[in-house]
Protein backbone atom coordinates (compact mmCIF):
# COMPACT_ATOMS: atom_id res chain seq x y z
CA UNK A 1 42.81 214.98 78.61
CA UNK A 2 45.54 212.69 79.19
CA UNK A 3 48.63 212.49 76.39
CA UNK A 4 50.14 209.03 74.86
CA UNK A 5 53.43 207.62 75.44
CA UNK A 6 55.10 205.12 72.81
CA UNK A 7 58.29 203.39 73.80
CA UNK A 8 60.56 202.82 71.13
CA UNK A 9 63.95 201.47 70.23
CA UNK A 10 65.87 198.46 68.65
CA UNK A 11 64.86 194.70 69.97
CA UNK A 12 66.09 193.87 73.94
CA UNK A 13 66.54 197.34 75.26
CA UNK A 14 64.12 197.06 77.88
CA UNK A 15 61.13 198.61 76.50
CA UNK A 16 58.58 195.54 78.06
CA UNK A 17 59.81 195.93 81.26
CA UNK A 18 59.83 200.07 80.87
CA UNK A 19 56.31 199.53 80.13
CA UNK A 20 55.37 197.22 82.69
CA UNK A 21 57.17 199.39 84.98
CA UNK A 22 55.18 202.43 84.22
CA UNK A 23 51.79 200.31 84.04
CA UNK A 24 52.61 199.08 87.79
CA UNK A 25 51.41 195.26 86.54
CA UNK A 26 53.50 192.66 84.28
CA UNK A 27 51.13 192.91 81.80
CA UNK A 28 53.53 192.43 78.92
CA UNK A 29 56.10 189.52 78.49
CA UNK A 30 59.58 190.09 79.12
CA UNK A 31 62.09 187.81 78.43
CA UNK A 32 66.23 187.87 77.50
CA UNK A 33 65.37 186.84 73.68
CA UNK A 34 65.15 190.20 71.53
CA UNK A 35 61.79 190.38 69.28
CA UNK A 36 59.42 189.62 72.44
CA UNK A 37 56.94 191.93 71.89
CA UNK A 38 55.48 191.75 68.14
CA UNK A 39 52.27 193.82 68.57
CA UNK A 40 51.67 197.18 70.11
CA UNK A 41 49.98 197.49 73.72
CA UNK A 42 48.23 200.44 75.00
CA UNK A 43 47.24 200.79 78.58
CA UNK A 44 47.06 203.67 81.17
CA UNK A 45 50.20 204.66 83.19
CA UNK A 46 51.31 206.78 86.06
CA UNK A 47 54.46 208.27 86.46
CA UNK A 48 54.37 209.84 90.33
CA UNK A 49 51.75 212.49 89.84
CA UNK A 50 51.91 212.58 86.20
CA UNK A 51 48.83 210.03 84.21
CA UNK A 52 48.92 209.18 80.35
CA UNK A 53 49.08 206.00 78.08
CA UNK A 54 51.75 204.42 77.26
CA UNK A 55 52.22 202.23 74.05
CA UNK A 56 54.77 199.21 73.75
CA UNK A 57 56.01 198.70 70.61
CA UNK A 58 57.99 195.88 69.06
CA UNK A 59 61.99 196.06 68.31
CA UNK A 60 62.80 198.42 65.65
CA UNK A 61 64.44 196.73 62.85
CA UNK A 62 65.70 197.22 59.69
CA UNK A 63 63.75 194.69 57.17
CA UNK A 64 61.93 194.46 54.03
CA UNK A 65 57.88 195.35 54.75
CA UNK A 66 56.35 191.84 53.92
CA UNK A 67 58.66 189.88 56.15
CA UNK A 68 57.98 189.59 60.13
CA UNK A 69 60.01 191.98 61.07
CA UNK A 70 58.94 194.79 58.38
CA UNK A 71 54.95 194.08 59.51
CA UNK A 72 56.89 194.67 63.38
CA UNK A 73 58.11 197.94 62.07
CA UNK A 74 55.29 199.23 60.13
CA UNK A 75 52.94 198.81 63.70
CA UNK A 76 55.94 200.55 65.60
CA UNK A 77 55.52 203.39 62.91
CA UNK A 78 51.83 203.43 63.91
CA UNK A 79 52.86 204.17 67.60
CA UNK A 80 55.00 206.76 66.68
CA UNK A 81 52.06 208.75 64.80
CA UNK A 82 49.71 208.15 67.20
CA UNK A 83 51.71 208.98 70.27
CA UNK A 84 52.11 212.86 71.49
CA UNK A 85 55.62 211.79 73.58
CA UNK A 86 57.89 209.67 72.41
CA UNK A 87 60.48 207.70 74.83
CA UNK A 88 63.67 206.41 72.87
CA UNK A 89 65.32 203.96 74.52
CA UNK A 90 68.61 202.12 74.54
CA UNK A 91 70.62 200.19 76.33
CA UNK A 92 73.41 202.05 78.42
CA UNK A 93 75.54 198.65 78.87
CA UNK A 94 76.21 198.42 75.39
CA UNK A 95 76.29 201.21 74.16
CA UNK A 96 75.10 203.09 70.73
CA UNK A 97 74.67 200.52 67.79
CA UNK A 98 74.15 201.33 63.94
CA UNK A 99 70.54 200.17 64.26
CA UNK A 100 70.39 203.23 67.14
CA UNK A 101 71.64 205.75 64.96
CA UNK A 102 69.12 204.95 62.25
CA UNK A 103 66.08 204.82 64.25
CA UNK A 104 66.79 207.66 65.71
CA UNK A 105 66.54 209.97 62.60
CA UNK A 106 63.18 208.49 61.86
CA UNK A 107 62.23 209.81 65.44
CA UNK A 108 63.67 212.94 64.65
CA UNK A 109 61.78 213.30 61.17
CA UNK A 110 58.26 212.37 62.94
CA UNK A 111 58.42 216.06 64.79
CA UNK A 112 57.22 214.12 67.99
CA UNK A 113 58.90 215.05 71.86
CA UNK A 114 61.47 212.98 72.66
CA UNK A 115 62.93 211.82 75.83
CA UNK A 116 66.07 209.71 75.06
CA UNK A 117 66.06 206.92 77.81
CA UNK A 118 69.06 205.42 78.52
CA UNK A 119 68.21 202.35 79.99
CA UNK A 120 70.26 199.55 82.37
CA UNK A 121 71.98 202.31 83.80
CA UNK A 122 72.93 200.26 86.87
CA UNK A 123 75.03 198.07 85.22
CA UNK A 124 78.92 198.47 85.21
CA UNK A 125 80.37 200.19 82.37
CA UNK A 126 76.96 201.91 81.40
CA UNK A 127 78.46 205.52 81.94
CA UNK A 128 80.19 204.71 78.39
CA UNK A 129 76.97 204.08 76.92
CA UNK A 130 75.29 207.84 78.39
CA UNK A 131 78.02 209.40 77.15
CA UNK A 132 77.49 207.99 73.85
CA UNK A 133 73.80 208.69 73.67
CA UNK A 134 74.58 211.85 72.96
CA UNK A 135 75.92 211.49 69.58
CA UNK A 136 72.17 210.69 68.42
CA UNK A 137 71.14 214.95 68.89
CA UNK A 138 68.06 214.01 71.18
CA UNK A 139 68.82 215.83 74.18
CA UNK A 140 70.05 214.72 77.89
CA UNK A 141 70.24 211.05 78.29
CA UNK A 142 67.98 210.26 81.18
CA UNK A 143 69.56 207.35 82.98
CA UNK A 144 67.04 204.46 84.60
CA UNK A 145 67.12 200.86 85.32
CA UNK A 146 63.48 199.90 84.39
CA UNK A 147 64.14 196.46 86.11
CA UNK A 148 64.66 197.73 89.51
CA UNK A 149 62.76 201.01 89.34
CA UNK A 150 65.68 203.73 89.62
CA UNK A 151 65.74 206.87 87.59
CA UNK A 152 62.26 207.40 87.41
CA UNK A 153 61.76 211.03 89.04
CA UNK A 154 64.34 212.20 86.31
CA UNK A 155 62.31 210.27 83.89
CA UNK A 156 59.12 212.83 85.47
CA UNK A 157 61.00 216.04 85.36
CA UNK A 158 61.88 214.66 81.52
CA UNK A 159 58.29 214.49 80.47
CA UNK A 160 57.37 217.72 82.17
CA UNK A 161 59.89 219.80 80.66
CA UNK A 162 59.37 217.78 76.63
CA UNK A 163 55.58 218.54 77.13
CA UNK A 164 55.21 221.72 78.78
CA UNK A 165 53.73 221.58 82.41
CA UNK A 166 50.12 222.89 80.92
CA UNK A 167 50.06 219.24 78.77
CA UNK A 168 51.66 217.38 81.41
CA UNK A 169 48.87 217.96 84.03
CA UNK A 170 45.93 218.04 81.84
CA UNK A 171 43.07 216.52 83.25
CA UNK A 172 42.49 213.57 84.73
CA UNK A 173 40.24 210.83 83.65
CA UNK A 174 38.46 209.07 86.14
CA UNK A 175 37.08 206.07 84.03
CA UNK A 176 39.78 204.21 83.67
CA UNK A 177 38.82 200.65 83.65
CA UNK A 178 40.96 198.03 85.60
CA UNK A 179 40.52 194.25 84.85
CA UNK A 180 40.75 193.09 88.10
CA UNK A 181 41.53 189.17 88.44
CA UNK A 182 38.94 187.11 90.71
CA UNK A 183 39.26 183.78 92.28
CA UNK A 184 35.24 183.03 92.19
CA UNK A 185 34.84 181.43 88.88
CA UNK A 186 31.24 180.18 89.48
CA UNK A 187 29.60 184.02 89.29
CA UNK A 188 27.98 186.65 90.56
CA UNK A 189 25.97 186.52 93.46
CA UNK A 190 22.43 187.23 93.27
CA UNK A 191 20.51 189.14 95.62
CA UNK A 192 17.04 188.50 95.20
CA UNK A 193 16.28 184.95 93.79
CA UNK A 194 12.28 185.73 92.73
CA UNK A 195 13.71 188.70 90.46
CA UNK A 196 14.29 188.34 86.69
CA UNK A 197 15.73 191.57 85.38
CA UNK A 198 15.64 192.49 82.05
CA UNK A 199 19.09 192.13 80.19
CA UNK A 200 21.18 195.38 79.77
CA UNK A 201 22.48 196.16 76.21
CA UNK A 202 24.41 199.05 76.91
CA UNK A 203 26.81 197.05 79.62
CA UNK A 204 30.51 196.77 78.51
CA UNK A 205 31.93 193.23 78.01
CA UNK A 206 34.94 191.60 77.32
CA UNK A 207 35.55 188.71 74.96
CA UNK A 208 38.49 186.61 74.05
CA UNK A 209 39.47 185.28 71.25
CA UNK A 210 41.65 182.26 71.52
CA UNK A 211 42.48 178.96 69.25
CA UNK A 212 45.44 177.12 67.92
CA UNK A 213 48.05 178.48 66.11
CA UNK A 214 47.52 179.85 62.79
CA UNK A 215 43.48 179.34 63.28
CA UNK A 216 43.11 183.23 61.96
CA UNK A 217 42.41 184.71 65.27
CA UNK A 218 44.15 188.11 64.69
CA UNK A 219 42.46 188.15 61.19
CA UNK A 220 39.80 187.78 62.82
CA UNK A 221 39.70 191.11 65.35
CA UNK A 222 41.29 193.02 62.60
CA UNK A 223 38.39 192.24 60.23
CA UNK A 224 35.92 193.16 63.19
CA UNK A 225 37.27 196.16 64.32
CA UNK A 226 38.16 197.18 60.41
CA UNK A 227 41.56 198.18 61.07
CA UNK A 228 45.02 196.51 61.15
CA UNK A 229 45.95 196.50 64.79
CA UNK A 230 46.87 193.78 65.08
CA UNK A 231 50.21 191.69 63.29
CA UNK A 232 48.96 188.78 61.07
CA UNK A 233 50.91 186.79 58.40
CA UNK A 234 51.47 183.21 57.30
CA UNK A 235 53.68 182.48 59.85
CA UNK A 236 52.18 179.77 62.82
CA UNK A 237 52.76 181.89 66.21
CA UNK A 238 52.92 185.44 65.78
CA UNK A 239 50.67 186.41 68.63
CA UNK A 240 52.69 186.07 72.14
CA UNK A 241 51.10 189.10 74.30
CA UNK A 242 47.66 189.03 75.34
CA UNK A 243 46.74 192.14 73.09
CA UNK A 244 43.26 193.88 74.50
CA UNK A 245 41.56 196.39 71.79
CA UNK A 246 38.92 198.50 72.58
CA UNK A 247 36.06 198.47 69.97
CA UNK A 248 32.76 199.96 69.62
CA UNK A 249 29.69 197.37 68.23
CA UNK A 250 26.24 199.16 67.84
CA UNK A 251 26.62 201.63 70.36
CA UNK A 252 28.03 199.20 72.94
CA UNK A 253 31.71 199.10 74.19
CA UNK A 254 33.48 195.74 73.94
CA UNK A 255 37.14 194.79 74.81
CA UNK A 256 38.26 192.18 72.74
CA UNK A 257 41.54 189.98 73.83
CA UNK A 258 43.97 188.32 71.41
CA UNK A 259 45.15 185.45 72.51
CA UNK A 260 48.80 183.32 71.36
CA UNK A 261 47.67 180.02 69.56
CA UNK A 262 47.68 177.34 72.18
CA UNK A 263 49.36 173.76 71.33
CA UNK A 264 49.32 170.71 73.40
CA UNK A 265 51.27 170.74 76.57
CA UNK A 266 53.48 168.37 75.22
CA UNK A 267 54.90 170.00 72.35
CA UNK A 268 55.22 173.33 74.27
CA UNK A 269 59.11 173.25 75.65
CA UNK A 270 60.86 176.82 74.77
CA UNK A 271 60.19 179.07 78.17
CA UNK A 272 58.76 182.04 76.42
CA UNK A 273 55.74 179.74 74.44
CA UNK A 274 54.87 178.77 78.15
CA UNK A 275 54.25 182.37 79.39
CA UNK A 276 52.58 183.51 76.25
CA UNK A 277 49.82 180.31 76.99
CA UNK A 278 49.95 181.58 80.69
CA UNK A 279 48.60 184.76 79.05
CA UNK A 280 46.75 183.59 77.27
CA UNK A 281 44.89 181.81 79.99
CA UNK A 282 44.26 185.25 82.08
CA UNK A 283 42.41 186.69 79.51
CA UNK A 284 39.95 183.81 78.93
CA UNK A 285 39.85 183.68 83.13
CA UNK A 286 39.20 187.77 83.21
CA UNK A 287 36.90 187.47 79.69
CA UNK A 288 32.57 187.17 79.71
CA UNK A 289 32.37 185.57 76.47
CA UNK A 290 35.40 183.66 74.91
CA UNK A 291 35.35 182.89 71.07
CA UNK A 292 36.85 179.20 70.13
CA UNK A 293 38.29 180.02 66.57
CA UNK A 294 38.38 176.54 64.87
CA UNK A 295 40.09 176.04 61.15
CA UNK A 296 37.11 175.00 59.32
CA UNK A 297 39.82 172.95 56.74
CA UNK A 298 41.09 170.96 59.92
CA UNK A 299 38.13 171.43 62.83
CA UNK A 300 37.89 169.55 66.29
CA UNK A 301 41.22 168.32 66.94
CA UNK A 302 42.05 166.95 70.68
CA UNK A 303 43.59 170.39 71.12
CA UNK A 304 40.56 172.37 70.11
CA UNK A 305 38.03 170.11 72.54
CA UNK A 306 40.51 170.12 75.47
CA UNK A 307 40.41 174.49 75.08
CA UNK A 308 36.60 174.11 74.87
CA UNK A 309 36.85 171.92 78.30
CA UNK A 310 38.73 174.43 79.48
CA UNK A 311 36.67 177.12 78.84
CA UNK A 312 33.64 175.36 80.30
CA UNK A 313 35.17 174.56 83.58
CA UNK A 314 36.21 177.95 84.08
CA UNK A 315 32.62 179.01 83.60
CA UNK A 316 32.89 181.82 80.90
CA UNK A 317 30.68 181.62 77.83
CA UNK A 318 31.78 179.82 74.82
CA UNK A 319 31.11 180.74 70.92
CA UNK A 320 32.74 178.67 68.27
CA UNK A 321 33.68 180.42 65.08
CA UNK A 322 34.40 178.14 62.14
CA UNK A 323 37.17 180.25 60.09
CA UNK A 324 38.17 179.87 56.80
CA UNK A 325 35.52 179.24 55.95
CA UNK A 326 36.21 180.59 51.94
CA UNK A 327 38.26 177.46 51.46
CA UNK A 328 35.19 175.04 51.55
CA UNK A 329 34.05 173.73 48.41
CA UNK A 330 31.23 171.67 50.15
CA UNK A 331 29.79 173.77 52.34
CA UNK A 332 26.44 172.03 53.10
CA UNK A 333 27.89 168.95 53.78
CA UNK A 334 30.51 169.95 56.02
CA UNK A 335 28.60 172.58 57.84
CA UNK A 336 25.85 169.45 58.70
CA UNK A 337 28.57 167.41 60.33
CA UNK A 338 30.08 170.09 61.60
CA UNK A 339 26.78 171.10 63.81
CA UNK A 340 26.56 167.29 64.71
CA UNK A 341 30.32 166.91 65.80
CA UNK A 342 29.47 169.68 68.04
CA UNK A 343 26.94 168.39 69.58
CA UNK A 344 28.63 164.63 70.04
CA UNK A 345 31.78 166.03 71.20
CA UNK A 346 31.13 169.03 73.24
CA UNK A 347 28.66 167.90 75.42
CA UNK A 348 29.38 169.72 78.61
CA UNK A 349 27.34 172.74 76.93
CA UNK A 350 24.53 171.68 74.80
CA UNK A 351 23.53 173.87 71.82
CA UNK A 352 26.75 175.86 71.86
CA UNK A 353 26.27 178.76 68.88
CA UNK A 354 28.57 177.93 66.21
CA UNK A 355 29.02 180.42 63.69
CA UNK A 356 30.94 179.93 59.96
CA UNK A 357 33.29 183.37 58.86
CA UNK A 358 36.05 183.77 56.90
CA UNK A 359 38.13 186.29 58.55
CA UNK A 360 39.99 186.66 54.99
CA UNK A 361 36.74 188.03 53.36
CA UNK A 362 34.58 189.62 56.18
CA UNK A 363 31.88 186.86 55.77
CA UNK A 364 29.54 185.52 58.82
CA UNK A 365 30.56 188.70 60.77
CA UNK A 366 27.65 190.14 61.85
CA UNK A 367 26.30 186.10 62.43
CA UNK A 368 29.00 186.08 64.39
CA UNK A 369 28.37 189.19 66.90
CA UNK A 370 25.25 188.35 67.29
CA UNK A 371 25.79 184.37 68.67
CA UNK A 372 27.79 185.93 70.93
CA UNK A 373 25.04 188.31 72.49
CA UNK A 374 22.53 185.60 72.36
CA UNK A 375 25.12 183.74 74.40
CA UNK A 376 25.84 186.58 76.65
CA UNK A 377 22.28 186.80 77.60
CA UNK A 378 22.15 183.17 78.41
CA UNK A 379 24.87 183.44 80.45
CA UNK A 380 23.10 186.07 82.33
CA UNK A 381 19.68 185.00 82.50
CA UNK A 382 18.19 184.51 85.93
CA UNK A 383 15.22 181.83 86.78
CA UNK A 384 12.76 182.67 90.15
CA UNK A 385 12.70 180.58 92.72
CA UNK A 386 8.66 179.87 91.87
CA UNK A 387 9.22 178.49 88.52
CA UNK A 388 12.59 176.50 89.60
CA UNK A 389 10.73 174.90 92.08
CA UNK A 390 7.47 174.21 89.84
CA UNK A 391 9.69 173.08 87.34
CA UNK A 392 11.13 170.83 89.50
CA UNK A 393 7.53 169.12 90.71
CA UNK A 394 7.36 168.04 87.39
CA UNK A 395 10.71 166.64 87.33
CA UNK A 396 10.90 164.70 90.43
CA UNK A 397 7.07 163.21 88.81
CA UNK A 398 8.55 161.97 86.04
CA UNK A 399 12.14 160.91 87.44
CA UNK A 400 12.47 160.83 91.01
CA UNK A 401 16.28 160.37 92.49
CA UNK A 402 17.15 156.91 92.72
CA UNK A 403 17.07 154.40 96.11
CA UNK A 404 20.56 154.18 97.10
CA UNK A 405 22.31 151.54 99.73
CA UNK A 406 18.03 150.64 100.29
CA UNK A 407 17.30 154.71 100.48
CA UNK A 408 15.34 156.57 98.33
CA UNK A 409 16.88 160.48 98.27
CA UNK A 410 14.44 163.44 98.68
CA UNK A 411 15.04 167.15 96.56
CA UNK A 412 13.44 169.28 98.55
CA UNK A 413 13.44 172.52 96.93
CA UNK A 414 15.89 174.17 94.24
CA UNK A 415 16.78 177.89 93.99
CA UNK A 416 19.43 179.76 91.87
CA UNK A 417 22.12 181.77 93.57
CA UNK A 418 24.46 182.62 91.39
CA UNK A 419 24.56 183.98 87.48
CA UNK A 420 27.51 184.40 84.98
CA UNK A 421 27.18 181.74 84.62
CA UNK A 422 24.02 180.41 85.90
CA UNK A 423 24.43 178.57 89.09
CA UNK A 424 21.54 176.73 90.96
CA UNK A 425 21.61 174.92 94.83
CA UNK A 426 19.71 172.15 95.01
CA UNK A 427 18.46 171.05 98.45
CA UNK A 428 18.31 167.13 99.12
CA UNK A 429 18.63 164.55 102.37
CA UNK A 430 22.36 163.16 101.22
CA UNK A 431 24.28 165.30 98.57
CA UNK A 432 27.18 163.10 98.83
CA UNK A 433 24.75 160.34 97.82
CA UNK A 434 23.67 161.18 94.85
CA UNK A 435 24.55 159.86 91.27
CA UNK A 436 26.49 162.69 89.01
CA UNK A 437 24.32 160.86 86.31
CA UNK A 438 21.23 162.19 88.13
CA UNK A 439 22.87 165.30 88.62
CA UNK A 440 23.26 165.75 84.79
CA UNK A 441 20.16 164.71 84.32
CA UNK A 442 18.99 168.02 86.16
CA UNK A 443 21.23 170.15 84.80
CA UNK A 444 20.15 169.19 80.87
CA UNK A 445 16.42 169.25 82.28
CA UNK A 446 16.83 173.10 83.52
CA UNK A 447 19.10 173.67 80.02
CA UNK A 448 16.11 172.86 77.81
CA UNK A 449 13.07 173.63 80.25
CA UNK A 450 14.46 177.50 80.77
CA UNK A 451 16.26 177.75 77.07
CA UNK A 452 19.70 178.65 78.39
CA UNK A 453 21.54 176.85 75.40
CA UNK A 454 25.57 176.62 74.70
CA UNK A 455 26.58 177.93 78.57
CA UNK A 456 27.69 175.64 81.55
CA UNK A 457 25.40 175.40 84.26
CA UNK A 458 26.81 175.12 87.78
CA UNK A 459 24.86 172.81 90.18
CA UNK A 460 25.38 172.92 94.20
CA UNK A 461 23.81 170.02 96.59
CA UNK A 462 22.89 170.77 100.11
CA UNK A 463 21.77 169.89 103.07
CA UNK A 464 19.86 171.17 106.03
CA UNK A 465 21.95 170.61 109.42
CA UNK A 466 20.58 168.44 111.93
CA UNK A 467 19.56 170.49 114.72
CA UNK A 468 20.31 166.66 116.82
CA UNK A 469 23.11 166.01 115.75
CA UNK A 470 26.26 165.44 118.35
CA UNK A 471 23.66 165.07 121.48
CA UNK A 472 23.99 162.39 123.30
CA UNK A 473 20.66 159.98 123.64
CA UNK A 474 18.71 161.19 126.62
CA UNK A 475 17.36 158.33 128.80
C-alpha cells in the first residue's frame, strides 16, 4: 500500500513544478503567474526508491468561500484530508510572508506529517529565507530547487523519517497505469482480418470531455462521478490543467479527462491560455471516446464544428452532449433541429449519438453513458474479409468506379486492417486516380451496410507492384 502526498503552500512557490518533478513528466502547467493550478491533480510518484501519490493543489489563499479563490481553497482543504504526508512549501528567495504563517497553522491543526520544503534554494539570498522557515514550528527546512532537481535525497531521508520507514516502504503496486502518447492515430492493428471478436465490457477506457468555455464541462464530471472534484463556478475559464479522475460506471473502470474550454485561435493571445489548449489537445489525442459538450442555449458555433473536425481527424470517437439543457422552454422543437443540424453540419461522421443533459440537474445521464458505449463499440467493431468483399460485389454492381483520362479503374478486393477506429485498404489499378467523391461514396456505403454510425472511418488505396516494372524491353 502506497501513501499520498499533497503539496501545499501560498500561490507561485513552486508546487507545479515540485509535482512535475516528482511525477518525472510535465504533466501540470507551470508558469511565472501565481494561481496556475486551480484544481487538484493526483498521479503516482517516485522519489529514488521511495513510490506514493502525490496531489497538486492550488495556491493557498485567504478569501471568502464563494469567490474563486475560496472554491481554490476549499479543494486544497480536500488534499490536505485526504493526504497521509503533507509537503509545505515556500519559497526560500523571499522569504516567510503573512499568508505563510497562516497556512501553516491550518497544517498544523490537520494532525497530518509535515515536511516543510523550502523551495528555490539555489537562488542568491535564499539562506535568509531557511533561516526564516523556522519561525513556522514545522521542523528542519529541507532545502531543494524543484526546477533543476537539487535537494531531492534530503527531500527522501525527510519522508522516511515523517513516516516511519515501515510506511515509507510499504508495498508496491504494480498496476500503475501510464498513458503513454502514440504517433499512430489511425488504430490498432489487427491480426487476423476473418475474425470478429466479441466486444469486451470489462476493458478500461478513457474519455475526454472537452468544449468551449463555460459549456458546463466540469459540471458535467462532477455530476457523473457524484462528487465535487472538480472547481466549477460562473466564471468563463476556470479549467486550465488537463484534470484525469478515475471513476467506476457499472463495474467498469473509466478515466475521464477535463479539458480547459477551447476558443478560436484568434482570440487566444495570453501564453498560459495557449498551453492549457495544448493540454487540452493531449488528452483528446491519448482519449478512446471524447465527449463534445455543446451549450444547448447557444449550440454549433464555428468553434464547436471546427473541435468536432478536430476530433474526427484525429480518429477518436465523438459523443455530443447537449448541456443545459433545463433552460429550454421548447424542447421538441429545438431538439428536432438540433438532430438535423447535426446531421447537415457534421458530416464527416454520420449518425453521431447526440445526447440532451443538464449537468445542473443530473438529467440525460445515464442516456448519456450509454451513447458513449454504443459508440465505443462502433469504434471497435471489426468486419471479415468475406463479407467486406461480398459487400463490395454488390457495390461495384450498382456503382462501379468511374472511367478516368479514357480508363475505367478496377477494386479488386477490400479488407480491414486496422480498428479504433475502423480502418479498411482497398485494393484498385490507380489509387492516385481515383475521385475522393468515389472514395466517400465507399466509406458511407460500409457506414450504413455494417451499422458503424457516428465514428470516422479510415480508407487506404493500394496497389499491387508490377513485377515488370523498370526492365528494359527485351528484343
Amino acid at each position: 500500500m502506497t501513501f499520498k502526498v499533497a503539496i501545499i503552500g501560498r500561490p507561485n512557490v513552486g508546487k507545479s513544478t515540485l509535482f512535475n518533478r516528482l511525477v518525472g513528466r510535465k504533466l501540470a502547467l507551470v508558469d511565472d503567474t501565481p494561481g496556475v493550478t486551480r484544481d487538484r491533480r493526483v498521479h503516482a510518484a517516485k522519489l529514488y526508491d521511495l513510490h506514493f501519490d502525490v496531489i497538486d493543489t492550488a495556491g493557498f489563499e485567504d478569501a471568502v468561500a464563494s469567490t474563486l479563490p475560496g472554491r481554490m481553497r476549499a479543494q486544497t482543504e480536500i488534499a490536505i484530508r485526504e493526504a497521509d504526508l503533507i509537503f509545505f512549501t515556500i519559497d526560500a528567495k523571499s522569504g516567510l510572508l503573512p499568508d505563510d504563517r497562516t497556512f501553516a497553522e491550518i497544517v498544523r491543526k490537520s494532525g497530518k506529517p509535515v515536511v516543510l520544503v523550502a523551495n528555490k534554494a539555489e537562488a542568491k539570498g535564499a539562506q535568509g529565507g531557511m533561516l526564516e522557515a523556522w519561525e513556522l514550528g514545522l521542523g528542519e527546512p529541507i532545502p531543494v530547487s524543484a526546477e533543476h532537481g537539487q535537494g531531492m535525497p534530503d527531500l527522501r531521508d525527510a519522508v522516511i523519517a515523517a513516516l516511519g520507514e515501515e510506511r515509507a516502504f510499504g508495498e508496491e503496486e504494480d498496476d500503475v497505469e501510464e498513458v503513454a502518447a502514440s504517433e499512430v492515430l489511425i488504430g490498432e492493428d489487427i491480426t487476423d482480418p476473418d475474425a470478429e471478436p466479441s466486444y469486451d465490457d470489462t476493458k478500461p477506457m478513457r474519455i475526454a470531455v472537452v468544449g468551449r468555455p463555460n459549456a458546463g464541462k466540469s459540471t458535467l464530471i462532477n455530476a457523473l462521478i457524484g462528487e465535487e472534484r472538480l472547481l466549477t463556478g460562473p466564471e468563463a475559464g476556470i479549467t486550465r490543467d488537463s484534470i484525469s479522475v478515475d471513476w467506476d460506471w457499472r463495474g467498469r473502470r473509466l478515466k475521464l479527462f477535463d479539458t480547459a474550454g477551447m476558443r478560436r485561435k484568434a482570440r487566444i493571445h495570453e501564453k498560459l491560455e495557449v498551453m492549457s489548449v495544448q493540454d487540452g489537445l493531449r488528452a483528446i489525442r491519448f482519449a478512446e471516446i471524447v465527449i463534445i459538450v455543446l451549450d444547448a442555449t447557444i449550440p454549433f458555433e464555428k468553434q464547436d464544428l471546427q473541435i468536432a473536425d478536430l476530433i474526427i481527424r484525429e480518429g477518436r470517437a465523438p459523443v455530443i452532449a447537449f448541456n443545459k439543457w433545463d433552460l429550454i422552454d421548447k424542447p421538441q422543437e429545438l431538439l428536432a433541429e438540433l438532430r438535423e443540424k447535426t446531421e447537415r453540419l457534421l458530416p464527416q461522421a454520420r449518425g453521431m449519438q447526440a445526447v440532451t443533459v443538464s449537468a445542473e440537474t443530473g438529467r440525460g445521464l445515464d442516456k448519456l453513458m450509454d451513447a458513449v458505449i454504443r459508440t465505443h463499440k462502433v469504434w471497435n467493431s471489426r468486419v471479415s474479409t468475406g463479407k467486406l468483399n461480398r459487400w463490395l460485389e454488390g457495390i461495384l454492381a450498382h456503382h462501379p468506379p468511374p472511367a478516368v483520362a479514357g480508363r475505367r479503374l478496377k477494386i479488386k478486393y477490400v479488407t480491414q486492417a486496422k480498428t479504433r477506429p475502423p480502418g479498411f485498404v482497398v485494393q484498385c489499378s490507380r489509387p492516385d486516380a481515383m475521385p475522393q467523391s468515389y472514395v466517400r461514396y465507399l466509406s458511407n456505403s460500409l457506414r450504413e451496410a455494417f451499422d458503424m454510425p457516428g465514428v470516422p472511418i479510415r480508407i487506404a488505396l493500394r496497389t499491387s507492384d508490377n513485377p515488370f516494372a523498370g526492365r528494359a524491353k527485351k528484343r
